[in-house]
Protein backbone atom coordinates (compact mmCIF):
# COMPACT_ATOMS: atom_id res chain seq x y z
CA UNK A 1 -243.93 -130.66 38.60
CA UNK A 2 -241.53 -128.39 35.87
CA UNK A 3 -237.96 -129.20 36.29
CA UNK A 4 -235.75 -126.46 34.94
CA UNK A 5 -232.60 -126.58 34.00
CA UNK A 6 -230.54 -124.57 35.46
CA UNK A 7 -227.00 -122.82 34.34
CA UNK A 8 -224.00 -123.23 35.76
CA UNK A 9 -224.53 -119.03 36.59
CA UNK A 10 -227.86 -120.06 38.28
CA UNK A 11 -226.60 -122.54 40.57
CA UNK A 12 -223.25 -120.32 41.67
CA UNK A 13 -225.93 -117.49 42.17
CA UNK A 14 -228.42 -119.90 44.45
CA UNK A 15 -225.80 -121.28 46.34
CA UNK A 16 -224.62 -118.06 47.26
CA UNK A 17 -228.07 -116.75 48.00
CA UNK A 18 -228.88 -119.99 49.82
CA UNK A 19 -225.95 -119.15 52.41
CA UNK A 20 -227.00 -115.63 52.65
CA UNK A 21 -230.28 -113.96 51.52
CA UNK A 22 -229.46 -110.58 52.48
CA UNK A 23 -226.26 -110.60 50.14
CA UNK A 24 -226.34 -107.72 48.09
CA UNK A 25 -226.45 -108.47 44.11
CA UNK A 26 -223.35 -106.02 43.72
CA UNK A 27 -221.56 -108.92 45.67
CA UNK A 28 -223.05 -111.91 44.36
CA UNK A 29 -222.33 -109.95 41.20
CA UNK A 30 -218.46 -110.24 41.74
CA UNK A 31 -218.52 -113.45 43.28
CA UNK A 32 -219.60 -114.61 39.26
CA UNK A 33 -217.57 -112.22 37.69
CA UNK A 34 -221.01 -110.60 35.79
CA UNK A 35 -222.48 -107.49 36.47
CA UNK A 36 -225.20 -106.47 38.87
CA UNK A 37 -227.46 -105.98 35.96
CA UNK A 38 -227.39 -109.94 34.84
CA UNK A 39 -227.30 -110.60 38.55
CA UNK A 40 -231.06 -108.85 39.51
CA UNK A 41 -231.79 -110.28 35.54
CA UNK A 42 -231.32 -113.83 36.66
CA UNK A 43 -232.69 -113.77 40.20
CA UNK A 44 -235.91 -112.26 38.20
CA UNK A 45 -235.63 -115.36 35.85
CA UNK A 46 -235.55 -117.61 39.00
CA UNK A 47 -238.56 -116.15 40.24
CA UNK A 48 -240.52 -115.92 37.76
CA UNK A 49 -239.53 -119.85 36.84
CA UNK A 50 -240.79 -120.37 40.46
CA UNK A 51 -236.88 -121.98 41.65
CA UNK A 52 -237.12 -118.88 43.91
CA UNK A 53 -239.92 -118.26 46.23
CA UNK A 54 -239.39 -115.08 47.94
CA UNK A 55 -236.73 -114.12 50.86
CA UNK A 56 -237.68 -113.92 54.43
CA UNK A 57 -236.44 -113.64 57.71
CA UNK A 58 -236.66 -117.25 59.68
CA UNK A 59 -238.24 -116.41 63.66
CA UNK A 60 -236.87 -118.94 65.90
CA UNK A 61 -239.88 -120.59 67.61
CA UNK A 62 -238.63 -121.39 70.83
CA UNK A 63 -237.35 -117.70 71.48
CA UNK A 64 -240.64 -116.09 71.03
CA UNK A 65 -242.35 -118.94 73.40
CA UNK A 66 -243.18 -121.85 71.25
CA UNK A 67 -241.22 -124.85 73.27
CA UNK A 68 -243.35 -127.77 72.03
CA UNK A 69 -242.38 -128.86 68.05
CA UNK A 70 -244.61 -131.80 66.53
CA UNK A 71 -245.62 -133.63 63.79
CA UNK A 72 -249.00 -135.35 63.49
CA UNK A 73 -250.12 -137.48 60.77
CA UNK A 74 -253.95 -137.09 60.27
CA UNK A 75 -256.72 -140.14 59.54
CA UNK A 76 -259.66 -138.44 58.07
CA UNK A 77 -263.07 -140.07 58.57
CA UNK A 78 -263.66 -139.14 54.80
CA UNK A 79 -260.22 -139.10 52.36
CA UNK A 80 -262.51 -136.92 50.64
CA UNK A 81 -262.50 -133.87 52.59
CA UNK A 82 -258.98 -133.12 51.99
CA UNK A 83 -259.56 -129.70 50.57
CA UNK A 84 -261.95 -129.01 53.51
CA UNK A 85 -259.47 -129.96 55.67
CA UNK A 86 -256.64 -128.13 54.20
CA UNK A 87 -258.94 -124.86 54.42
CA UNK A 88 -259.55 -125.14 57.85
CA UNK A 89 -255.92 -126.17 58.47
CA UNK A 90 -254.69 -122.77 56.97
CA UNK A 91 -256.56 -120.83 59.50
CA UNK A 92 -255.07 -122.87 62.87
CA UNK A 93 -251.99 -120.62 63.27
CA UNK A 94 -249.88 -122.92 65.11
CA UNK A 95 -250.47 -125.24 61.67
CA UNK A 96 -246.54 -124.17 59.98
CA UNK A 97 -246.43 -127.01 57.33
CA UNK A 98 -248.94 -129.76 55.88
CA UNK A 99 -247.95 -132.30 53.40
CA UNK A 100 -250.21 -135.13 51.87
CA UNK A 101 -248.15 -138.32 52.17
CA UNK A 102 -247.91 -141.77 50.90
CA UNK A 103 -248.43 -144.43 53.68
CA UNK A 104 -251.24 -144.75 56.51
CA UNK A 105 -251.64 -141.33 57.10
CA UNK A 106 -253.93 -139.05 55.26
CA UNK A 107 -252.02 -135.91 55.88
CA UNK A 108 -248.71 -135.02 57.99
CA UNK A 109 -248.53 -131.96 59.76
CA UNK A 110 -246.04 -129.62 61.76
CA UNK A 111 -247.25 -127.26 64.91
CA UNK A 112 -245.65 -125.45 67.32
CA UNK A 113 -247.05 -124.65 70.49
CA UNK A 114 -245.99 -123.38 73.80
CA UNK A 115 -245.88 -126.40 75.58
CA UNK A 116 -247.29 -129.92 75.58
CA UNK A 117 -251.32 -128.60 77.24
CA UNK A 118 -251.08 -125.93 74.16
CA UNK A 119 -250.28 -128.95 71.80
CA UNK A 120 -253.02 -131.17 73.59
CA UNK A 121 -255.68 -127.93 73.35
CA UNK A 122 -255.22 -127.62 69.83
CA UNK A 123 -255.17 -131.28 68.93
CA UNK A 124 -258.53 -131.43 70.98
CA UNK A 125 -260.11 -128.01 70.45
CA UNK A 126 -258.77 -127.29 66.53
CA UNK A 127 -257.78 -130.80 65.13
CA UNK A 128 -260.21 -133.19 65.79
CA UNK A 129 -263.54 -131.16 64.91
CA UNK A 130 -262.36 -131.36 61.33
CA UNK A 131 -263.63 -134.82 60.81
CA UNK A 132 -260.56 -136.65 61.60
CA UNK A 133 -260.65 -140.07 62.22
CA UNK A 134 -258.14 -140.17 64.51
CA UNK A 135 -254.14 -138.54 64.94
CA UNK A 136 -250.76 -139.86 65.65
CA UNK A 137 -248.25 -137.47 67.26
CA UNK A 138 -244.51 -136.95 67.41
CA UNK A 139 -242.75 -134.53 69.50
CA UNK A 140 -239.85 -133.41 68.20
CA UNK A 141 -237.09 -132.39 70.88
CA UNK A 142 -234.74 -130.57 68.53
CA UNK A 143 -234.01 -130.57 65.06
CA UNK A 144 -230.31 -132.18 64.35
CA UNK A 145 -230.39 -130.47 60.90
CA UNK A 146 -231.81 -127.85 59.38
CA UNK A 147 -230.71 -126.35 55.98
CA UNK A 148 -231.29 -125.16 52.64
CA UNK A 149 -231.32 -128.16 50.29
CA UNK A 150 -227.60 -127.51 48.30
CA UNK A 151 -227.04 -126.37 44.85
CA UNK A 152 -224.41 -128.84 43.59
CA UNK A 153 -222.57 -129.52 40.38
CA UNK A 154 -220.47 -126.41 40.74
CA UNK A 155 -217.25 -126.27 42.38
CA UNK A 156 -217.19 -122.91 44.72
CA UNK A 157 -214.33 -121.05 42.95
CA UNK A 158 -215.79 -121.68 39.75
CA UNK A 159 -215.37 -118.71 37.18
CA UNK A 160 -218.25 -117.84 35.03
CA UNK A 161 -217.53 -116.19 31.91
CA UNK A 162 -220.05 -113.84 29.74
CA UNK A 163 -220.68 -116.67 27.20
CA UNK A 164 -222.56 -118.16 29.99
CA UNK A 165 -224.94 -115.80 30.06
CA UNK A 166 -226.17 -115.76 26.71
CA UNK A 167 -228.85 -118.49 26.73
C-alpha cells in the first residue's frame, strides 16, 4: 500500500475535517491561516492521493430498524473462491464490511439485520450457499468506540505559515 507523507497543513486540515465533514473550506481555511483557494487545492491533493475517500453522511442502523450488529468469520470449502465469494458478498445488502484476515478464518464480515431470525435467515438463506465451509458468529451489543482514526503530530493551535505550502 502507498504511504504518503503528509504536511504539517495536511494533517491540521484532516483533523479538522475528521471532526466535522460538513465544515466549510472558508473555515478550515482560517483555522490554518491559508486561503480557501490552497484549502479546496489540498483537499483535491488528498483525494486524488487517495488519503481522502469521499464525505458522507453516517445512518445510524438501529434507528432505521437494524437492532442485530455481527461479525462472522467465514471457512470456505475452497480458499480459492475468494473472489467468487466477495462478488456474491457485494450483492447481500445487509453485508456493510468484509475483510480477508490472518488466522483461522477465511474472511471476517460485518451485517446488520433487524433482529437475531433476520441474522439467522441470512446466514442460512444468503451465507451458506456460497460454498462456505462453515461460519462463526459474534453479536455485537454496542460498539464502546467508534471514531475516525486521529491525525497526530500536530498540536491543535498550531500556526501554519505560507512557506508551508510551497512543496
Amino acid at each position: 500500500m502507498a504511504h504518503h507523507n503528509l504536511d504539517a497543513l495536511d494533517k491540521k486540515i484532516l483533523r479538522l475535517i475528521a471532526q466535522d465533514a460538513r465544515i466549510a473550506f472558508l473555515e478550515v481555511a482560517r483555522a490554518c491561516h491559508v486561503s480557501g483557494a490552497a484549502i479546496h487545492q489540498r483537499i483535491q491533493k488528498l483525494t486524488t492521493l487517495g488519503v481522502l475517500k469521499g464525505s458522507q453522511f453516517i445512518i445510524d442502523p438501529e434507528k432505521i430498524g437494524y437492532e442485530t450488529c455481527a461479525y462472522i468469520g467465514l471457512y470456505l470449502k475452497d480458499p480459492g473462491d475468494f473472489d467468487k465469494v466477495v462478488e456474491a458478498l457485494k450483492k447481500i445488502p445487509e453485508v456493510v464490511e468484509c475483510h480477508y484476515t490472518t488466522g483461522g478464518f477465511d474472511m471476517f464480515i460485518k451485517i446488520y439485520a433487524f433482529n437475531n431470525h433476520h441474522l439467522l435467515n441470512i446466514i442460512h438463506d444468503k451465507l451458506q450457499p456460497l460454498g462456505l465451509q462453515r461460519t462463526e458468529t459474534v453479536i455485537s451489543f454496542n460498539a464502546a468506540i467508534n471514531r475516525q482514526l486521529p491525525i497526530y503530530d500536530i498540536p491543535a493551535d498550531e500556526v501554519v505559515d505560507d512557506e508551508d505550502l510551497k512543496a
